[in-house]
N, C-alpha and C. Protein backbone atom coordinates (compact mmCIF):
# COMPACT_ATOMS: atom_id res chain seq x y z
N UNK A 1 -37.17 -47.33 8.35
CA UNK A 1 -36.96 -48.30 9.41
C UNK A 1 -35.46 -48.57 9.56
N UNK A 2 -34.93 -48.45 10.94
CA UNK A 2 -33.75 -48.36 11.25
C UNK A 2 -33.20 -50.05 11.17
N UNK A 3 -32.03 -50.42 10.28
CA UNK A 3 -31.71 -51.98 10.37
C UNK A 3 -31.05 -52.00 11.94
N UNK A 4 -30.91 -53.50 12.53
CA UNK A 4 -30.24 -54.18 13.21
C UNK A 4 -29.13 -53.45 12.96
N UNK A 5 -28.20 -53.18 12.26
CA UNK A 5 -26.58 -52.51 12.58
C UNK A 5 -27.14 -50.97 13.07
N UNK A 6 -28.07 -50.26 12.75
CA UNK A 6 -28.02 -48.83 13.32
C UNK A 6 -29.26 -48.64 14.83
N UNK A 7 -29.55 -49.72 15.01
CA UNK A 7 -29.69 -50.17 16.22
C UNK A 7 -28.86 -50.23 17.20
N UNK A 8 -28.18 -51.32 16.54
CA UNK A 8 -27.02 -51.41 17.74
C UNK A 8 -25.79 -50.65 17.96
N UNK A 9 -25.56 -50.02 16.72
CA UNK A 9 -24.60 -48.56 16.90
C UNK A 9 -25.35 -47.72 17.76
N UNK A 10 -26.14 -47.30 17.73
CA UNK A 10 -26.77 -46.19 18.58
C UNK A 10 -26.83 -46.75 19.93
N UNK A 11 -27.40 -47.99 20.30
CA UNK A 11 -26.89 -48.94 21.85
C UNK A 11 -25.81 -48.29 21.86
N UNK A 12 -24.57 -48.61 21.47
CA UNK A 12 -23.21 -48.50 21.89
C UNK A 12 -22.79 -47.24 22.41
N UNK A 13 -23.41 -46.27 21.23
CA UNK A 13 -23.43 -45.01 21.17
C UNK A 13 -23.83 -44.46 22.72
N UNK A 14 -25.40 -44.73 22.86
CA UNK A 14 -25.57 -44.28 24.53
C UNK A 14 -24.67 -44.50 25.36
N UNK A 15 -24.23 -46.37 25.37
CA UNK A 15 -23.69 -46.72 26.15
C UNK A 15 -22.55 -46.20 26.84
N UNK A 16 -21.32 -45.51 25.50
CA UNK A 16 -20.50 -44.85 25.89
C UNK A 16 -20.42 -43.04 26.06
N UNK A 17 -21.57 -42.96 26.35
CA UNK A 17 -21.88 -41.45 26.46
C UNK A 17 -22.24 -41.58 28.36
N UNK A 18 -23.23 -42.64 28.81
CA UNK A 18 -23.33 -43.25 29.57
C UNK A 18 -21.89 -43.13 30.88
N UNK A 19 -21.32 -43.87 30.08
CA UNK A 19 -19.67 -44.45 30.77
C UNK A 19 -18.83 -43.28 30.92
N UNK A 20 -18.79 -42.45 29.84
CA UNK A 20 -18.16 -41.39 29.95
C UNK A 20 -18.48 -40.08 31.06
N UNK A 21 -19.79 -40.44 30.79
CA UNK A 21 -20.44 -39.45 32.39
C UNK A 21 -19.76 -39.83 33.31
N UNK A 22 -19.60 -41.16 33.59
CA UNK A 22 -19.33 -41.88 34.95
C UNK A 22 -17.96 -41.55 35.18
N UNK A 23 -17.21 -41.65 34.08
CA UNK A 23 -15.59 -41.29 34.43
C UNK A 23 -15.13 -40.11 34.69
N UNK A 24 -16.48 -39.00 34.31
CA UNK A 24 -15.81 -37.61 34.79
C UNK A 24 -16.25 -37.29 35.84
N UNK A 25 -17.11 -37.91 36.72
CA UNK A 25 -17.41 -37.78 38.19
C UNK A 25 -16.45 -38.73 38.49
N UNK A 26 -15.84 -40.08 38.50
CA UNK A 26 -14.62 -40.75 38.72
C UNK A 26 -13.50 -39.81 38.90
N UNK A 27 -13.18 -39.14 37.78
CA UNK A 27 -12.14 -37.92 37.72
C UNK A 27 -12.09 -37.26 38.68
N UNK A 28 -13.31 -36.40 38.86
CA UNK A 28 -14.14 -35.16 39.94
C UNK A 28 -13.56 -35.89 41.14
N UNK A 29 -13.98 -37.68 41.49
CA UNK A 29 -13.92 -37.63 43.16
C UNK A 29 -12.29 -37.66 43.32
N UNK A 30 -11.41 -38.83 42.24
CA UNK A 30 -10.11 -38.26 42.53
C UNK A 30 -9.32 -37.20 42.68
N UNK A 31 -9.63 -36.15 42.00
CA UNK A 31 -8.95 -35.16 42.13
C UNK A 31 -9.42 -34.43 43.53
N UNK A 32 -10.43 -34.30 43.88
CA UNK A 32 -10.84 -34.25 45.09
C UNK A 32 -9.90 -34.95 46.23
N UNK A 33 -10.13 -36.04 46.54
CA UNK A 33 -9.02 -36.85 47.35
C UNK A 33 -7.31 -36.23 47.16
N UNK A 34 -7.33 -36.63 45.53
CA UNK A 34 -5.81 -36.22 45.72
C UNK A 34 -5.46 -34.49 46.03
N UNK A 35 -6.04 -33.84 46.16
CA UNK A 35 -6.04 -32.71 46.82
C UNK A 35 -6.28 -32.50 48.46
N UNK A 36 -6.77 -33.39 48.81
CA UNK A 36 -7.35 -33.10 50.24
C UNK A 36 -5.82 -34.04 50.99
N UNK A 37 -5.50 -35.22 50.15
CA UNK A 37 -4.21 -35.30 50.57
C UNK A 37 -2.89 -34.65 50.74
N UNK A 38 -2.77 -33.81 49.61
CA UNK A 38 -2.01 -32.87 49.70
C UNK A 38 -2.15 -31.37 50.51
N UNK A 39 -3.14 -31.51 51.01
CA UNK A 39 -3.77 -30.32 51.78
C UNK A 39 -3.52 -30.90 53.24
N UNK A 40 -3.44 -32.36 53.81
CA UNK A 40 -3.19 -32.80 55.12
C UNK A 40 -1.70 -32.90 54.88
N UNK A 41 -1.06 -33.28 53.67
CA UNK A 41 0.52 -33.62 53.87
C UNK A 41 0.98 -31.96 54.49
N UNK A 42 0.36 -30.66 54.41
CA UNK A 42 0.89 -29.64 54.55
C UNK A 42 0.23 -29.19 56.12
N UNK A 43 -0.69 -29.75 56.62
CA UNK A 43 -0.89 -29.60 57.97
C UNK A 43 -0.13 -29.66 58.72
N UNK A 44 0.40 -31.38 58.84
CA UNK A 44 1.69 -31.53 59.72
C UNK A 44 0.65 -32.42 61.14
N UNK A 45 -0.18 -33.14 61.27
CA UNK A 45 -1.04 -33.43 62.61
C UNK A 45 -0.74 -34.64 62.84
N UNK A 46 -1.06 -34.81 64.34
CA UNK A 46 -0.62 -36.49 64.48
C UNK A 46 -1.45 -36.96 65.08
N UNK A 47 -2.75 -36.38 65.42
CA UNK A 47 -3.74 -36.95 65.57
C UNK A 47 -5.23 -36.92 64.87
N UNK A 48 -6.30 -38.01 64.82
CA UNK A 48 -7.50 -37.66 64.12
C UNK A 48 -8.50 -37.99 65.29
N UNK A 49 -9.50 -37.03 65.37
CA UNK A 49 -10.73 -37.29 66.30
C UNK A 49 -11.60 -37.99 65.18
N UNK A 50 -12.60 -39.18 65.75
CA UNK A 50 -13.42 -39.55 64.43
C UNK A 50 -14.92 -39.46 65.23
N UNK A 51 -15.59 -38.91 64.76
CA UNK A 51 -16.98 -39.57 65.43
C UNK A 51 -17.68 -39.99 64.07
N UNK A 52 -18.82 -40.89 64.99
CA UNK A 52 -19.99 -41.56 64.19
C UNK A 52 -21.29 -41.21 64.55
N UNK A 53 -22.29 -40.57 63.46
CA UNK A 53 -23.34 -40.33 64.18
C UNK A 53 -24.81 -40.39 62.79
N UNK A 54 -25.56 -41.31 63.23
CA UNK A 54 -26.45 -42.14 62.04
C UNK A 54 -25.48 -42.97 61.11
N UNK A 55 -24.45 -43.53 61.27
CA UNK A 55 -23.31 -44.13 60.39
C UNK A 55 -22.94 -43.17 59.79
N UNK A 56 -22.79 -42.18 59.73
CA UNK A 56 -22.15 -40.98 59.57
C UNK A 56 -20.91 -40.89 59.85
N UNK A 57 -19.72 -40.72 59.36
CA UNK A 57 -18.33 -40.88 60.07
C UNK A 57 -17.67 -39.12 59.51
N UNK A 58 -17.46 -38.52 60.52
CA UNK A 58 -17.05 -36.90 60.91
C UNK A 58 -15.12 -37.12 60.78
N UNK A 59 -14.69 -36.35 60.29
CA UNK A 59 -12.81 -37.01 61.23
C UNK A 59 -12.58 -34.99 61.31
N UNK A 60 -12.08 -35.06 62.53
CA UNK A 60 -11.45 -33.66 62.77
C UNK A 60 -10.34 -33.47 63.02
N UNK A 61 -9.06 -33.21 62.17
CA UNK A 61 -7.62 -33.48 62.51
C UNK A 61 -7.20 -31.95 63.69
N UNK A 62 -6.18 -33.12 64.88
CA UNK A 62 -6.14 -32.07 65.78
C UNK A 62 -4.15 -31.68 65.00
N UNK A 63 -4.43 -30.58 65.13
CA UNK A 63 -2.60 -30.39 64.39
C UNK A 63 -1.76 -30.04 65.51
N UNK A 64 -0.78 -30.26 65.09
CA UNK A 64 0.65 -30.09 65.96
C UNK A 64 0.97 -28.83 66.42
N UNK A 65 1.21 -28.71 67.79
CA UNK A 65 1.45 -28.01 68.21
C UNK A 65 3.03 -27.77 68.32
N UNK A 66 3.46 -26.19 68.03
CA UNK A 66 4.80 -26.59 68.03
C UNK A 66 5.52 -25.44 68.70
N UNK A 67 5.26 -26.27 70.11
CA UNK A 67 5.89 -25.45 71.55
C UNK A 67 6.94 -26.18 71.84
C-alpha cells in the first residue's frame, strides 16, 4: 500500500509531465508565428485582404509591386 507521500509524488509527477506537454505545443505555436513573421518581414506588402467566413478569418497579403 502506497503512503500519502508516494501518492502525492506521483500527483506531481503526472502533473508535470502534463505541463510539460503543454509547453512543447506552446513552443511548436511560437516558433511557428515567429517564423511566419519573418517570412512577411521578407515579402515587403502593404496591404492585407481579410475575409470572414463561419467566423473563420482568411488574411491574403497583396505584395508590392515594384513598377
Amino acid at each position: 500500500m502506497k503512503t500519502i507521500r508516494e501518492k502525492y509524488i506521483k500527483l506531481l509527477e503526472a502533473q508535470r509531465q502534463h505541463l510539460e506537454k503543454k509547453v512543447k505545443v506552446v513552443k511548436d505555436d511560437l516558433f511557428t508565428i515567429e517564423t511566419a513573421i519573418e517570412d512577411l518581414d521578407i515579402l515587403g506588402f502593404t496591404e492585407v485582404e481579410v475575409t470572414e467566413k463561419d467566423s473563420a478569418f482568411t488574411f491574403n497579403i497583396v505584395e508590392k509591386n515594384n513598377d
